[in-house]
N, C-alpha and C. Protein backbone atom coordinates (compact mmCIF):
# COMPACT_ATOMS: atom_id res chain seq x y z
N UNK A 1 2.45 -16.60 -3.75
CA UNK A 1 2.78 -17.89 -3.21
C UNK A 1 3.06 -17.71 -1.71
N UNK A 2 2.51 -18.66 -1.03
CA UNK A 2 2.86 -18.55 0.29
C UNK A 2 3.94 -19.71 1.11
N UNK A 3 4.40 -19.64 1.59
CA UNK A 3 5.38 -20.64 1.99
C UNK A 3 5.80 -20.08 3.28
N UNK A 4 6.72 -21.19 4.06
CA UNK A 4 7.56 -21.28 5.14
C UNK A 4 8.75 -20.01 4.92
N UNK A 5 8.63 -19.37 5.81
CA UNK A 5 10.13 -18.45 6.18
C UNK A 5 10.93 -19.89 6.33
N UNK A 6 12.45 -19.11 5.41
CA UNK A 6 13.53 -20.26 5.89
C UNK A 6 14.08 -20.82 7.35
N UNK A 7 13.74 -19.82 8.25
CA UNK A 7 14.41 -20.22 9.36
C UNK A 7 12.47 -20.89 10.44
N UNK A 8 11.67 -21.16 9.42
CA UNK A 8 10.51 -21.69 9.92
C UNK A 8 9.90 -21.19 10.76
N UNK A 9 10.09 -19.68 11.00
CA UNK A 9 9.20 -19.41 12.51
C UNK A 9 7.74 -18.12 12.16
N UNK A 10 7.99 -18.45 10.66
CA UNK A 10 6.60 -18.16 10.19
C UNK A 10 6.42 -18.14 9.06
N UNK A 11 5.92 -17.08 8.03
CA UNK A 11 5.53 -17.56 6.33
C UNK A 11 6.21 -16.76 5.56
N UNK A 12 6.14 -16.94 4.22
CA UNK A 12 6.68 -15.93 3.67
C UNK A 12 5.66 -15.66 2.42
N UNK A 13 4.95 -14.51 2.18
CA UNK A 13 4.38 -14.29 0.96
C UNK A 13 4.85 -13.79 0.06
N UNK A 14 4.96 -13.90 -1.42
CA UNK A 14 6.00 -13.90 -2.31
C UNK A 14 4.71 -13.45 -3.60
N UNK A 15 5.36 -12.24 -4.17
CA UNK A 15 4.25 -12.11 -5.75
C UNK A 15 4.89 -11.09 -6.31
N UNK A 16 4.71 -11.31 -7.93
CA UNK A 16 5.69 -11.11 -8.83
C UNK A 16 4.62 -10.52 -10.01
N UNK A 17 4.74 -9.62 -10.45
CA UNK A 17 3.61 -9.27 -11.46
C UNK A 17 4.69 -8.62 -12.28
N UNK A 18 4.27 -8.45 -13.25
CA UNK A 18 5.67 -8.01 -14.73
C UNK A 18 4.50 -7.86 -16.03
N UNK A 19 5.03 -6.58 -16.91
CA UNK A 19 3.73 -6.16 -17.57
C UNK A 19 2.16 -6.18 -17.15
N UNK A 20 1.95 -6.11 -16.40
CA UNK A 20 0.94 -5.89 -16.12
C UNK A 20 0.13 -4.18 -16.57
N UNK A 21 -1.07 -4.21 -16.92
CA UNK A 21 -1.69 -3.03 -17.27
C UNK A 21 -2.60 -2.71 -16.23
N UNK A 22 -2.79 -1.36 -16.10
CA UNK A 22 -3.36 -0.56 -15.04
C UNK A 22 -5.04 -0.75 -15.57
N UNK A 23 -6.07 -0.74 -15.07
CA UNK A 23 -7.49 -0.10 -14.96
C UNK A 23 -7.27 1.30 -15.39
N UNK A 24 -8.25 1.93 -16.80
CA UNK A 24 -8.33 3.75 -16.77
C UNK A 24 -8.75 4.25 -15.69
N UNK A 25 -9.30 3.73 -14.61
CA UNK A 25 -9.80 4.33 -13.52
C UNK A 25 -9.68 4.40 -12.23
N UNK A 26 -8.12 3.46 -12.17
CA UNK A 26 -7.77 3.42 -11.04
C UNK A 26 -6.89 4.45 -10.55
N UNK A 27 -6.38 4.67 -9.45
CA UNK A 27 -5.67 5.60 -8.78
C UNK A 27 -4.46 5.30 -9.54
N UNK A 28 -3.55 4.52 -10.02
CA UNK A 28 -2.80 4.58 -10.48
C UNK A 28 -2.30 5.41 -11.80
N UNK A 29 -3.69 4.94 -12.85
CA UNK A 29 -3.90 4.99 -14.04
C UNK A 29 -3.48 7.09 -14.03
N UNK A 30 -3.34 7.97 -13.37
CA UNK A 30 -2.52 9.11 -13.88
C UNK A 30 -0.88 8.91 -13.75
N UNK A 31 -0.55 7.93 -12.99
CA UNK A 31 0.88 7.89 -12.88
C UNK A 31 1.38 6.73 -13.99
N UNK A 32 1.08 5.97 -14.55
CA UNK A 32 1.72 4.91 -15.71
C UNK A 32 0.78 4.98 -16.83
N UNK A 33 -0.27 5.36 -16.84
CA UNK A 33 -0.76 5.65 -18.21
C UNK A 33 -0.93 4.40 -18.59
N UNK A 34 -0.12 3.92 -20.05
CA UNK A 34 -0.31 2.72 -20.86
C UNK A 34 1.09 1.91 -20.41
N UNK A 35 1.74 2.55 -19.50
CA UNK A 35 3.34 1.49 -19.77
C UNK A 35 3.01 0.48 -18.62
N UNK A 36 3.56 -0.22 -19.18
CA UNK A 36 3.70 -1.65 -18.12
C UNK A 36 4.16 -1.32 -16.69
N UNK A 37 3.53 -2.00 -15.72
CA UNK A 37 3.63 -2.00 -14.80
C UNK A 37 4.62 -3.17 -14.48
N UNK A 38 5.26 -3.18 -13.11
CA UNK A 38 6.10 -4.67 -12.63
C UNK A 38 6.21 -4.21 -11.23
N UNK A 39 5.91 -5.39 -10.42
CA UNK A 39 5.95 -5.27 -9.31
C UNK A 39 6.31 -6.66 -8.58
N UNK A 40 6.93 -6.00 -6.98
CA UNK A 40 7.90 -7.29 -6.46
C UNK A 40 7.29 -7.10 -4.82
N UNK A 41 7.00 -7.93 -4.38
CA UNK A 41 6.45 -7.74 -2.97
C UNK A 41 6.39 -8.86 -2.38
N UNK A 42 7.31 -9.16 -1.43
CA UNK A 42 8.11 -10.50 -0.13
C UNK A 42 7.42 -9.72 1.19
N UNK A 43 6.90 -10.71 1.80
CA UNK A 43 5.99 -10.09 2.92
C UNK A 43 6.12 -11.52 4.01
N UNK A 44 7.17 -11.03 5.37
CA UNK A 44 7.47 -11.99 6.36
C UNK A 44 6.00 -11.89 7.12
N UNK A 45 5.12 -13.05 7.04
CA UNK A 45 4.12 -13.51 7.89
C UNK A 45 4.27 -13.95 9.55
N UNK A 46 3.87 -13.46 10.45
CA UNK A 46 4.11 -13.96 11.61
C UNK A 46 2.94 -14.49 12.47
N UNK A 47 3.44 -15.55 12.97
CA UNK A 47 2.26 -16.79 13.52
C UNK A 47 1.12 -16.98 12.63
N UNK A 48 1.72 -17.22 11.36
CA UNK A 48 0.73 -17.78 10.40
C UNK A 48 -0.27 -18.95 10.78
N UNK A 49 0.47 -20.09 11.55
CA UNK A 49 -0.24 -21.05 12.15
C UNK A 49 -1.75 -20.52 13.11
N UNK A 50 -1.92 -19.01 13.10
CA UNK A 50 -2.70 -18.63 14.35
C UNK A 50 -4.01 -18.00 13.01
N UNK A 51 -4.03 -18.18 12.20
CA UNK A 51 -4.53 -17.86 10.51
C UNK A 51 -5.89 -18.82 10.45
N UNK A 52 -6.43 -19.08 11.28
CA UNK A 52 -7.73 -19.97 10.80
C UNK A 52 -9.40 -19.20 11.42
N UNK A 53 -10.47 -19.92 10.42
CA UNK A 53 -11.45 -19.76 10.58
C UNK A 53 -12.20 -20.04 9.92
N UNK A 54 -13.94 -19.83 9.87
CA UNK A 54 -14.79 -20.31 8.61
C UNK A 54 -14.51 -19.49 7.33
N UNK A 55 -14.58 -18.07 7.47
CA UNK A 55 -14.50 -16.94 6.73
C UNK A 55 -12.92 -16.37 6.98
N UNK A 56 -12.77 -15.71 5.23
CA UNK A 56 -11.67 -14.96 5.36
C UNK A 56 -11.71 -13.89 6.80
N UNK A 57 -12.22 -12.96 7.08
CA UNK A 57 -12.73 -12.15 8.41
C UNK A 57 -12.56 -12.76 8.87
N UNK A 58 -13.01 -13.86 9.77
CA UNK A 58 -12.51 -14.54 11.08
C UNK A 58 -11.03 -15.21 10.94
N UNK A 59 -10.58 -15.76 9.90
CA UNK A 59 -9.37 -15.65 9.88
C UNK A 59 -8.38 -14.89 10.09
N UNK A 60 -8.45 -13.29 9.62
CA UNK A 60 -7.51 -12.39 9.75
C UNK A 60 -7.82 -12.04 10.84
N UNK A 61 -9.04 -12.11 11.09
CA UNK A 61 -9.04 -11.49 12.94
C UNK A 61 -8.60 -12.54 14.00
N UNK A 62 -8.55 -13.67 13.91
CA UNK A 62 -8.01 -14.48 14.65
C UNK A 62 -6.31 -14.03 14.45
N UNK A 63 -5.83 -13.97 13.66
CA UNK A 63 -4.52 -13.83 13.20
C UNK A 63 -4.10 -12.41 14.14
N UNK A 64 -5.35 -11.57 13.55
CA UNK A 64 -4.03 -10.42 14.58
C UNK A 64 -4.74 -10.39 16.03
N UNK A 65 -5.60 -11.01 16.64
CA UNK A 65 -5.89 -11.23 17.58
C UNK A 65 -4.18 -11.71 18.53
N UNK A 66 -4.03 -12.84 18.12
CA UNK A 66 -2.80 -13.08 18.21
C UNK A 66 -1.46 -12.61 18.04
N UNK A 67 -1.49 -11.39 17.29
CA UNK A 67 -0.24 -10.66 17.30
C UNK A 67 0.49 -11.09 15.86
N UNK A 68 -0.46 -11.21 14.96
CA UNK A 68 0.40 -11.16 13.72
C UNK A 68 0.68 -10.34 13.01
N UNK A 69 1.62 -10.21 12.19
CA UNK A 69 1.97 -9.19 11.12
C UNK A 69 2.80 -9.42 10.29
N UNK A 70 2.62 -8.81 9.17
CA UNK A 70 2.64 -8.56 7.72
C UNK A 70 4.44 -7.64 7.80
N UNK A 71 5.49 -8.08 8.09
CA UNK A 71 7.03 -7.21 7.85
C UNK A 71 6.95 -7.50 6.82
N UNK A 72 7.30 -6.20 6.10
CA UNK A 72 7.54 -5.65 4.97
C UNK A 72 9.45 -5.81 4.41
N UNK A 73 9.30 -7.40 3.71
CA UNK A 73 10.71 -7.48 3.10
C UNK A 73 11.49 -6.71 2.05
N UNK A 74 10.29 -6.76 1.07
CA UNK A 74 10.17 -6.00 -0.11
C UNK A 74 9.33 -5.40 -1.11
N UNK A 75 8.95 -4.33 -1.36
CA UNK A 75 8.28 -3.67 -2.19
C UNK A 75 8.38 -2.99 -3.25
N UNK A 76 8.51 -3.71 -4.41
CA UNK A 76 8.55 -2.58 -5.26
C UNK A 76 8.29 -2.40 -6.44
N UNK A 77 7.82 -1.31 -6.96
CA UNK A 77 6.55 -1.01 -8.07
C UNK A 77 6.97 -0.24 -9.12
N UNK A 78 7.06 -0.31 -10.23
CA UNK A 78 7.92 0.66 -11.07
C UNK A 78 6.85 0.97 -12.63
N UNK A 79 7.01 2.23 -12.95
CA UNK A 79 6.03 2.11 -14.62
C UNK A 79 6.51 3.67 -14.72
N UNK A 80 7.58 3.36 -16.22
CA UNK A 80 7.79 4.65 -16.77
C UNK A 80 9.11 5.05 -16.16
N UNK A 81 8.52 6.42 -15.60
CA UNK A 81 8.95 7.34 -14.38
C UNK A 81 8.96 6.98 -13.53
N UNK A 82 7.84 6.34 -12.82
CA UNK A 82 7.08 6.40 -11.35
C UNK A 82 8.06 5.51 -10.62
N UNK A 83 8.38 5.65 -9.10
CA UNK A 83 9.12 4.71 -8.80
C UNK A 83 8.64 4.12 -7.45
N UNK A 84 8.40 3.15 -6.95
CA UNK A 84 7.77 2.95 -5.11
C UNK A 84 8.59 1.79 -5.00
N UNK A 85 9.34 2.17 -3.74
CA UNK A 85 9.73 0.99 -3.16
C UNK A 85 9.85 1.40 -1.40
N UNK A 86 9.64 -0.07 -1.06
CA UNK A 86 9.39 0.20 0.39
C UNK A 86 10.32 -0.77 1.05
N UNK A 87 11.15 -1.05 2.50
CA UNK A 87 11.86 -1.83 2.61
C UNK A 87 11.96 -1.63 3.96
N UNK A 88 11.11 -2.41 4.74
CA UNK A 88 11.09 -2.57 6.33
C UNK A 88 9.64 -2.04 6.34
N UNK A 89 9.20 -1.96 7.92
CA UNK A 89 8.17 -1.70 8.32
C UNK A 89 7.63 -3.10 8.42
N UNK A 90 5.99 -2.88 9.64
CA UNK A 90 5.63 -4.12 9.72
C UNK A 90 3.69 -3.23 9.83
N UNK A 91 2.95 -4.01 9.07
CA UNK A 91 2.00 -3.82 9.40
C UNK A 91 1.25 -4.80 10.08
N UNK A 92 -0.23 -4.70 10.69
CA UNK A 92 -1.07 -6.03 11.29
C UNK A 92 -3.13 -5.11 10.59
N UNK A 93 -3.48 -5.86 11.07
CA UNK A 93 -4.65 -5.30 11.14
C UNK A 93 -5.80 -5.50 11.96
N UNK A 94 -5.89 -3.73 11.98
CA UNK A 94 -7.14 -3.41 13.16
C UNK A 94 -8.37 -4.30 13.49
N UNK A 95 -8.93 -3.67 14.56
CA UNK A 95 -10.33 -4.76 14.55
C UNK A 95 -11.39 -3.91 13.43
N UNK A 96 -10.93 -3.05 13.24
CA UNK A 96 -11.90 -1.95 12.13
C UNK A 96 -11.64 -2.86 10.76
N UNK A 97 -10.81 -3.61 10.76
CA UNK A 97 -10.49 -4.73 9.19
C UNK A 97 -9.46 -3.96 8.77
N UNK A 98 -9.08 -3.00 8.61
CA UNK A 98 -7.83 -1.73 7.89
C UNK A 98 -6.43 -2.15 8.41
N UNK A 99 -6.05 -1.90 7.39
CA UNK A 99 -4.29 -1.71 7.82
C UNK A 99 -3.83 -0.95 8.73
N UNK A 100 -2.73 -1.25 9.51
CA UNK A 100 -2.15 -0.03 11.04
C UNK A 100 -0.97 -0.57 10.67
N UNK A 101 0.22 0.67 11.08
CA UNK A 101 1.38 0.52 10.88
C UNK A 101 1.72 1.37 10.06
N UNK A 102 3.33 1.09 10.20
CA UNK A 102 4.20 2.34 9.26
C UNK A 102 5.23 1.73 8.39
N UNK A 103 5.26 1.89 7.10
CA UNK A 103 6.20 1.68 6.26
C UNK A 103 6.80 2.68 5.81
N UNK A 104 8.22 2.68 5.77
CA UNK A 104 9.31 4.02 5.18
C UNK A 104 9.48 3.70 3.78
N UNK A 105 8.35 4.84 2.76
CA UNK A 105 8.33 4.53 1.63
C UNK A 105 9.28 5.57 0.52
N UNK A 106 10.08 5.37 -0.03
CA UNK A 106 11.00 6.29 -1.37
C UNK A 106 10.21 5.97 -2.46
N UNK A 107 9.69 7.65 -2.88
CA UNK A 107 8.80 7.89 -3.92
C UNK A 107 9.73 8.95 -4.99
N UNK A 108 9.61 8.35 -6.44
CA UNK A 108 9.94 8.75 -7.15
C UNK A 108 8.84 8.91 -8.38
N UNK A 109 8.19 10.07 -8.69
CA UNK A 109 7.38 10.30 -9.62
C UNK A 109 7.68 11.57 -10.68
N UNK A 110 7.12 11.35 -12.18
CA UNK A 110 7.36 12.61 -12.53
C UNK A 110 6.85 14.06 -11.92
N UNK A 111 7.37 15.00 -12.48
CA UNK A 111 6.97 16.13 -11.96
C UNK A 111 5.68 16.71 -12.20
N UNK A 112 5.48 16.54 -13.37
CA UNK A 112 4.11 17.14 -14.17
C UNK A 112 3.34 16.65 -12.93
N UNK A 113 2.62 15.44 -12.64
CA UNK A 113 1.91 14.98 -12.15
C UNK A 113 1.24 15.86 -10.99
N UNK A 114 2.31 16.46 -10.06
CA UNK A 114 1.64 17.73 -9.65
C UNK A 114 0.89 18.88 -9.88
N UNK A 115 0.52 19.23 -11.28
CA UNK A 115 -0.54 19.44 -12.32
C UNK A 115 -1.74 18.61 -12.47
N UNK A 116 -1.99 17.56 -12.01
CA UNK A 116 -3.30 16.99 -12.52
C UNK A 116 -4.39 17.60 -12.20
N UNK A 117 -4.82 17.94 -10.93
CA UNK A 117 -6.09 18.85 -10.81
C UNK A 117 -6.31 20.02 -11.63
N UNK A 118 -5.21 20.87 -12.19
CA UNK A 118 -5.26 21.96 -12.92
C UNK A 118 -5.87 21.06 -14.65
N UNK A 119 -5.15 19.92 -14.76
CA UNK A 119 -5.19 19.49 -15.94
C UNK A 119 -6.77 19.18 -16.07
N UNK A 120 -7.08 18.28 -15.15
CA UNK A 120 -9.14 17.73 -15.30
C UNK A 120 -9.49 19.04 -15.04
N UNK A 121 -9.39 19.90 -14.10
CA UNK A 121 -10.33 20.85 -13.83
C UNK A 121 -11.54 20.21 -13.21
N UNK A 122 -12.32 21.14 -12.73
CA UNK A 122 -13.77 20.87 -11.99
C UNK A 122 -13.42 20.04 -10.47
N UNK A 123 -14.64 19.05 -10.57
CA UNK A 123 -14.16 17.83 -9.66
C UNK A 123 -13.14 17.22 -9.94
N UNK A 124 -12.79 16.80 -9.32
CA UNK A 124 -11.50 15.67 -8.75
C UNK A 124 -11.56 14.79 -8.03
N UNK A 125 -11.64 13.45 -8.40
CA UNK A 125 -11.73 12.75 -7.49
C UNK A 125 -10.38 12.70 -6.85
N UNK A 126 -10.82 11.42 -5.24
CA UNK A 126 -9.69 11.84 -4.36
C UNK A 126 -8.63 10.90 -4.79
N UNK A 127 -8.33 10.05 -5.75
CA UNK A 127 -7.21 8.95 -6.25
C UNK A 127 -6.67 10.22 -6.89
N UNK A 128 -7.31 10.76 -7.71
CA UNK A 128 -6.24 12.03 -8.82
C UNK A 128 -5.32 12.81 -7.72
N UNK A 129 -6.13 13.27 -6.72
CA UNK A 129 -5.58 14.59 -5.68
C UNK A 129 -4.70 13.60 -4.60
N UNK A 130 -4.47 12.82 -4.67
CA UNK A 130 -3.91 11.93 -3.62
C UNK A 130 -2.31 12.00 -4.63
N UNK A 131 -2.34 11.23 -5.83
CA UNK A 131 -1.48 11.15 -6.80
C UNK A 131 -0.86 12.47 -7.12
N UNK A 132 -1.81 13.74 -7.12
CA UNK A 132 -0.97 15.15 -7.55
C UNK A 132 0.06 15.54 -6.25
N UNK A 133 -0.62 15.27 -4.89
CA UNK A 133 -0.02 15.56 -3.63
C UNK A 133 0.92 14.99 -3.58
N UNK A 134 1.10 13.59 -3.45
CA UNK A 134 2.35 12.75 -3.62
C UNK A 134 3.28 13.35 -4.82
N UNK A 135 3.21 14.27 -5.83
CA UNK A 135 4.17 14.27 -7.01
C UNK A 135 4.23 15.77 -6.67
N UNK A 136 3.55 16.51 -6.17
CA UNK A 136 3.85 17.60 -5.36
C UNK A 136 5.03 17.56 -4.04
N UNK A 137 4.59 16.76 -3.38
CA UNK A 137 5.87 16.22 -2.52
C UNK A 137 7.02 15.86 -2.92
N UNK A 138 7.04 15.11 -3.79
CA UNK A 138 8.37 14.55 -4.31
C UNK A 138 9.05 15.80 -4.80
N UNK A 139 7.97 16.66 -5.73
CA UNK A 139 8.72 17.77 -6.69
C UNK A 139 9.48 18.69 -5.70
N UNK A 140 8.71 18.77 -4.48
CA UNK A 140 9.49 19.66 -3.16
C UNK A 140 10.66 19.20 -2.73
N UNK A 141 10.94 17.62 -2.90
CA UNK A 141 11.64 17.41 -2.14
C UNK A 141 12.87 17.00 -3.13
N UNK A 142 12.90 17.31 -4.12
CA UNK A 142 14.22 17.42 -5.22
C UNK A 142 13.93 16.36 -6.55
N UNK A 143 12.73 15.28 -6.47
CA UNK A 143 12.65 14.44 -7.36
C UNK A 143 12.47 13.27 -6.62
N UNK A 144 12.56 13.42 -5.36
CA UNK A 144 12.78 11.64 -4.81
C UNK A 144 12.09 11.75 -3.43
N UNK A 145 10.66 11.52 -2.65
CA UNK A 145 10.30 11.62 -1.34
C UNK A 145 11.06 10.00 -0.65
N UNK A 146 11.72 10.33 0.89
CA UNK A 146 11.96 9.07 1.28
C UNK A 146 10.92 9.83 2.96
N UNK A 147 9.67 8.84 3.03
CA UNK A 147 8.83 9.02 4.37
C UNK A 147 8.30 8.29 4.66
N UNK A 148 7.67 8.60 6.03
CA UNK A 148 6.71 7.11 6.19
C UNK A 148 5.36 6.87 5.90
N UNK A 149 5.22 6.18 5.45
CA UNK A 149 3.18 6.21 5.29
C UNK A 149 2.44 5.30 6.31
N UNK A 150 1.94 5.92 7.01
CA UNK A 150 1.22 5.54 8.37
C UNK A 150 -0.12 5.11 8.26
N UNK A 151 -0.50 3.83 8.78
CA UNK A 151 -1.53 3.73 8.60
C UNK A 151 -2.40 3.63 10.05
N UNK A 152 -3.04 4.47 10.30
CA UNK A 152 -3.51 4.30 11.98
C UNK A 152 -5.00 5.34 12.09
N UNK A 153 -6.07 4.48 13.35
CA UNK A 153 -7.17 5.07 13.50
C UNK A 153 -7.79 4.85 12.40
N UNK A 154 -7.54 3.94 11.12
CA UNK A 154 -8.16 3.85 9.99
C UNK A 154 -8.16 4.87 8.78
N UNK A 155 -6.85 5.82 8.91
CA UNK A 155 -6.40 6.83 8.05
C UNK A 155 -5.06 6.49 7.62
N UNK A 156 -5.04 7.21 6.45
CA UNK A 156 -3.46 6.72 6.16
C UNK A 156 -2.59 8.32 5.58
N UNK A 157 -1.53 8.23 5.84
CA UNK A 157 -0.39 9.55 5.78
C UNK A 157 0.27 9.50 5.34
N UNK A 158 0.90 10.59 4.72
CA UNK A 158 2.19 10.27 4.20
C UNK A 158 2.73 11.68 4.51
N UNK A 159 3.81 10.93 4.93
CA UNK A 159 5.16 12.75 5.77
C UNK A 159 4.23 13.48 6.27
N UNK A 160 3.31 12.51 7.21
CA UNK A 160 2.64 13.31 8.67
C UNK A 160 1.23 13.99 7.81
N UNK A 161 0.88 13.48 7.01
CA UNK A 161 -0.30 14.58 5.62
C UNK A 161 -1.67 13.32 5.23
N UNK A 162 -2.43 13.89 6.31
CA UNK A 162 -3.67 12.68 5.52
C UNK A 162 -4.14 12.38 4.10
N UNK A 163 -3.63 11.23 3.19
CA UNK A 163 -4.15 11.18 2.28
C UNK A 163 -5.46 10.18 1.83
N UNK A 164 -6.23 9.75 2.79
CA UNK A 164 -7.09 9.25 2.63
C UNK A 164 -7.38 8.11 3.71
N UNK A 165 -8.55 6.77 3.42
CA UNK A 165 -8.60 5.88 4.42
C UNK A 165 -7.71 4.69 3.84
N UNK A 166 -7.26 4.19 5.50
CA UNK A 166 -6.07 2.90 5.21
C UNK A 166 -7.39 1.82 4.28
N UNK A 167 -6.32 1.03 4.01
CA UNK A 167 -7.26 -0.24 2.95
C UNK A 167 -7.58 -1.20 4.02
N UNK A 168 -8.55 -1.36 3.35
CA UNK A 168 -9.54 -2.34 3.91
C UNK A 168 -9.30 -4.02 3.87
N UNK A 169 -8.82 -4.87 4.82
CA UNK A 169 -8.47 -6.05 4.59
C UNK A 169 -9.79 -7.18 4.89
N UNK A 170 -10.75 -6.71 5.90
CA UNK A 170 -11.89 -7.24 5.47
C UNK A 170 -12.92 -6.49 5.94
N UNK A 171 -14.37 -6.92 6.20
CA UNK A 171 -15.30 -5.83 6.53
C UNK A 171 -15.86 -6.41 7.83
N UNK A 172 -15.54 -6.15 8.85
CA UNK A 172 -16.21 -5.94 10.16
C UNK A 172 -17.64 -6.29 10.03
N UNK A 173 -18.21 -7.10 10.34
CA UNK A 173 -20.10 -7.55 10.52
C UNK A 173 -20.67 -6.36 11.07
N UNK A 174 -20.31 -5.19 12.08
CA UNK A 174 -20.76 -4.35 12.33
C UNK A 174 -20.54 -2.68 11.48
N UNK A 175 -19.49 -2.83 10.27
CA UNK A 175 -18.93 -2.00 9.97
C UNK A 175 -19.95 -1.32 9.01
N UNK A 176 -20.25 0.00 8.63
CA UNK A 176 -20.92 0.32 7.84
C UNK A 176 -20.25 0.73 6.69
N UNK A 177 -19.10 1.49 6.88
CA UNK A 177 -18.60 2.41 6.14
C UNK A 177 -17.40 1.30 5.30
């Protein structure tokens, strides 16, 4: 849902998901398995009014043309074990269509999970090895990572460690990749 920030000086996006089930094939799907997912994510919009165009793409690029962004009120994602929550940070997006910016994210995952490449063996895709790294991290860091995940140049990090490309918010007319 989208609406007015209370003090009106821009939007507020608001979404609520509760039981929800994962895809077997998504990046997620080694960290929650079959348990329900629930998730909470408040996202302060700025100069929403600056948000127009024919196409979604020319919309968001008009938007951060103008200096908008996505502050990060609340985030947070829970199934099982697994724990993500995020609370501050502001992202916008590039002219590449991708996310830029940094959110200070506290990761809580089981431990095993740092085992998954040993567990498939062979190939690996990069959602599995992204998910073992992150539960590798956490396991280093006592059970609980608190860092930032950066999204910039069209890469994204976590505690300074490339784990792949930032997400894609729309596709550039010139973009190939």
């Amino acid at each position: 849902m989208l609406r007015p920030a209370p003090d009106r000086s821009g939007g507020q996006l608001l979404m609520r998901l509760t039981g929800a089930t994962v895809t077997p094939t998504s990046a997620l799907a080694p960290i929650v398995g079959s348990k329900p997912l629930t998730l909470d994510l408040a996202l302060r919009l700025t100069k929403p009014e600056t948000f127009e165009g024919a196409a979604w793409a020319s919309a968001v690029q008009a938007w951060s043309k103008a200096g908008g962004e996505a502050q990060i009120v609340r985030l947070q994602a829970d199934a099982g074990a697994a724990h993500l929550s995020v609370a501050g940070g502001a992202l916008h997006v590039g002219e590449d269509g991708r996310l830029a910016g940094v959110a200070p994210v506290h990761l809580a995952l089981p431990s095993g999970l740092a085992m998954l490449p040993m567990i498939f063996g062979g190939h690996v895709s990069l959602p599995v090895r992204i998910v073992a790294f992150a539960a590798a991290l956490v396991r280093g860091a006592g059970g609980a990572l608190n860092a930032p995940l950066k999204f910039q140049n069209g890469r994204a990090e976590l505690e300074g460690l490339p784990i792949g490309p930032s997400p894609r918010v729309y596709r550039p007319a010139a973009a190939a990749n």
